[in-house]
C-alpha atoms as a PDB file:
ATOM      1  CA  UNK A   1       0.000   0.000   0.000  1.00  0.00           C
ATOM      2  CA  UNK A   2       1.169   3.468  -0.662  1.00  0.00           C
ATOM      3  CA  UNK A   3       1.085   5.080   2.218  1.00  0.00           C
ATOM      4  CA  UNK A   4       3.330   8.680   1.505  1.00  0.00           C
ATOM      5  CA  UNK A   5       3.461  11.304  -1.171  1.00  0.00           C
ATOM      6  CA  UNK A   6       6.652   9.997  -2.755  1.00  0.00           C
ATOM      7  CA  UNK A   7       5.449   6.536  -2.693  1.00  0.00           C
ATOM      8  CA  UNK A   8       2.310   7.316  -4.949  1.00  0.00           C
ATOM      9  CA  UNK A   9       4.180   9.436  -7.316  1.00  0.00           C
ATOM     10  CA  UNK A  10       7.447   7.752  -7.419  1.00  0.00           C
ATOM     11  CA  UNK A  11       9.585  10.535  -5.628  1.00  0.00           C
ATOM     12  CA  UNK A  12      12.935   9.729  -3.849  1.00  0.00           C
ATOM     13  CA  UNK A  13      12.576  11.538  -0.577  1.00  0.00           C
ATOM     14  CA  UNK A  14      15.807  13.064  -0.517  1.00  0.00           C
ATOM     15  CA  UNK A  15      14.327  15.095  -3.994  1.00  0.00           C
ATOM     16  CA  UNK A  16      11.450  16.073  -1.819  1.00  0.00           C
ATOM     17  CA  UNK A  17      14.027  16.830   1.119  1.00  0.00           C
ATOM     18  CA  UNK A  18      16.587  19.138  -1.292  1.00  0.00           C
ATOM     19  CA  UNK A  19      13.027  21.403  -2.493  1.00  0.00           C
ATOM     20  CA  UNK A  20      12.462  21.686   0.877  1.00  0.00           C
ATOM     21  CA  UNK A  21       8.816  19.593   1.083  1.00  0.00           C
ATOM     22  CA  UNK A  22       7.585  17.406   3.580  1.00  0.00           C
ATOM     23  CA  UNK A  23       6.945  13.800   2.334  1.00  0.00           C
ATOM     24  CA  UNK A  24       3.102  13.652   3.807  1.00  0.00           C
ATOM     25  CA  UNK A  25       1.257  10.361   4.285  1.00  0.00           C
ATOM     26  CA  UNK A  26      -2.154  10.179   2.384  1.00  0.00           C
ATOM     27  CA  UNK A  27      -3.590   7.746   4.366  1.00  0.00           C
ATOM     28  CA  UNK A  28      -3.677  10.038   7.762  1.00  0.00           C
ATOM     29  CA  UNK A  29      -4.887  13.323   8.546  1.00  0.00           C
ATOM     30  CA  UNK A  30      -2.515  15.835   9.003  1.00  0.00           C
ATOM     31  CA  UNK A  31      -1.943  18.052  12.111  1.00  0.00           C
ATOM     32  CA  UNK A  32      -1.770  20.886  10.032  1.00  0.00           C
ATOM     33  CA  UNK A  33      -4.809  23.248   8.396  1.00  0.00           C
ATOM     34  CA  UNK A  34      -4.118  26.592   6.823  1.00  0.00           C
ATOM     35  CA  UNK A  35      -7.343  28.795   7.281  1.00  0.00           C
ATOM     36  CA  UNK A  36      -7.427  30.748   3.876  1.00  0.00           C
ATOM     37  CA  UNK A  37      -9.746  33.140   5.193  1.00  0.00           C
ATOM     38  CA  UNK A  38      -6.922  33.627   7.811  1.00  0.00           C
ATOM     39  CA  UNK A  39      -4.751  34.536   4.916  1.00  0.00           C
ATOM     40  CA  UNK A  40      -6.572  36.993   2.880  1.00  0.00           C
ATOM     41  CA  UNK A  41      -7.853  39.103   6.247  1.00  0.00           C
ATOM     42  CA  UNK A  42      -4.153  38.877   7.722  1.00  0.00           C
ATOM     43  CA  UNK A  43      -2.693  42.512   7.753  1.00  0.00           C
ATOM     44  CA  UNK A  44       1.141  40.853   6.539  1.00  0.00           C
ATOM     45  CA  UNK A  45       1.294  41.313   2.560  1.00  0.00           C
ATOM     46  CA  UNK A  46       2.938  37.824   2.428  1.00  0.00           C
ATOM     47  CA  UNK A  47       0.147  36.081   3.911  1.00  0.00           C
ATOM     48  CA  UNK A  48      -2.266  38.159   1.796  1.00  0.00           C
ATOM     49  CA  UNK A  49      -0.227  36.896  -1.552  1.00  0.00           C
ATOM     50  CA  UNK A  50       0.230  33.535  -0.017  1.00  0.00           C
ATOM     51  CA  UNK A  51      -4.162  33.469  -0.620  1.00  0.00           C
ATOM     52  CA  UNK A  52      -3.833  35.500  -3.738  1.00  0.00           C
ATOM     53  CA  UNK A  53      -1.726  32.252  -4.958  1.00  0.00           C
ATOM     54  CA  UNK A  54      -3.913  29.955  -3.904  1.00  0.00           C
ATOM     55  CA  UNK A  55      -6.791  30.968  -5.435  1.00  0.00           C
ATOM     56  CA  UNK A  56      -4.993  31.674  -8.889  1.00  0.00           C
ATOM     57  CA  UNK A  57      -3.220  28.253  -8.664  1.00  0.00           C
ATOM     58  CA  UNK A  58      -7.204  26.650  -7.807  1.00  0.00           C
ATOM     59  CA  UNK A  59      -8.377  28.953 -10.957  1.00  0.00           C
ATOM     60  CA  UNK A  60      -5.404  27.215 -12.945  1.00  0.00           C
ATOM     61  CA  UNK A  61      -6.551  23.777 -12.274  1.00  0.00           C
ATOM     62  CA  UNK A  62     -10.106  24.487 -12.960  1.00  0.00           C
ATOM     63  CA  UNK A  63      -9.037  25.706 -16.359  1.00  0.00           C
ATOM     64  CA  UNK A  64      -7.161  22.421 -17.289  1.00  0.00           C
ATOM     65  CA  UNK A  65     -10.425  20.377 -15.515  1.00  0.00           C
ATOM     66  CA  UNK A  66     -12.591  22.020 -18.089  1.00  0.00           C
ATOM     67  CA  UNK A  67     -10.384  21.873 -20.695  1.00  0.00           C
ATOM     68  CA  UNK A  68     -10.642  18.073 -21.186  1.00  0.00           C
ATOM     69  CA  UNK A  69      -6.967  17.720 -21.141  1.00  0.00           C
ATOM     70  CA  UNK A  70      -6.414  15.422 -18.201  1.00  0.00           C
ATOM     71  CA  UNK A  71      -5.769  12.142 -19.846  1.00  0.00           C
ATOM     72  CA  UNK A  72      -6.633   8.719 -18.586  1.00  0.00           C
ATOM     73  CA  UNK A  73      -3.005   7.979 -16.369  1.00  0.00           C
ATOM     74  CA  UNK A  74      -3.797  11.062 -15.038  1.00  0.00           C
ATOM     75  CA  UNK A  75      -2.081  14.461 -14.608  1.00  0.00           C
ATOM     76  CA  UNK A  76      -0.722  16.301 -10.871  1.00  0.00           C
ATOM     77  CA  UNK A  77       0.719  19.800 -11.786  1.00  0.00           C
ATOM     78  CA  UNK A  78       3.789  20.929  -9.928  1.00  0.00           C
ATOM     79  CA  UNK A  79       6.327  24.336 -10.322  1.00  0.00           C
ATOM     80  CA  UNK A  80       9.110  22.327 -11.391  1.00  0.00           C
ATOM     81  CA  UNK A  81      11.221  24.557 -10.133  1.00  0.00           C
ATOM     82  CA  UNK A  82      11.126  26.943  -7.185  1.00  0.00           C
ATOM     83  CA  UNK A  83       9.983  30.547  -8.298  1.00  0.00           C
ATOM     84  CA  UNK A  84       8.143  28.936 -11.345  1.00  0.00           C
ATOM     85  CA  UNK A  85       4.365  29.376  -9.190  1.00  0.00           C
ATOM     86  CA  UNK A  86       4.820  33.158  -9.425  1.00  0.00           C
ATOM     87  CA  UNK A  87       4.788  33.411 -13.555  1.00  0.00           C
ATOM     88  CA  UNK A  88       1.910  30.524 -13.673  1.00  0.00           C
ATOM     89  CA  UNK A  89       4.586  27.845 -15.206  1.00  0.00           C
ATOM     90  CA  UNK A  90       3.159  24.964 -13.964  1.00  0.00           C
ATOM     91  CA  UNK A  91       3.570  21.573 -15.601  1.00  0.00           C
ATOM     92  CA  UNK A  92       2.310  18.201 -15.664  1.00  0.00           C
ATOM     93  CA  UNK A  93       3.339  15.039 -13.319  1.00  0.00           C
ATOM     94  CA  UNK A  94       2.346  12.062 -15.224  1.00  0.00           C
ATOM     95  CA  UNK A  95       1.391   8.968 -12.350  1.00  0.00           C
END
């Protein structure tokens, strides 16, 4: 059974380790919950464009849900490289 993040996708865990991601499990809940609402009424810009991006980044995945372009092995998109999120260049994961 796979029971982590790199297991699923076929990561090594020292990748995930050296972009500086934690390996999650998918089979347990995680201690962790980010209140978006938090985000967008925070008074710190960062946490304000921290929402701004997830929203855009939820818009971006809508638009390649509607477009029909998710094929049957199925599609996760990632910034392939840190700093790639802020121009919008995500790409597909094949798993």
């Amino acid at each position: 059974m796979d029971l982590y993040f790199s297991d699923v996708f076929h990561i090594d865990q020292e990748t995930i380790e050296d972009y500086g991601a934690f390996n999650i499990s998918l089979v347990n809940d995680l201690p962790l919950f980010v209140d978006p609402f938090l985000l967008f009424n925070s008074d710190k810009e960062a946490y304000q464009g921290l929402h701004s991006e997830i929203i855009r980044y939820l818009r971006f995945l809508k638009n390649i849900s509607e477009s029909g372009s998710i094929n049957e092995r199925g599609q996760v998109y990632v910034c392939h490289e840190r700093g790639h999120h802020e121009r919008g260049e995500w790409g597909p994961v094949y798993v």
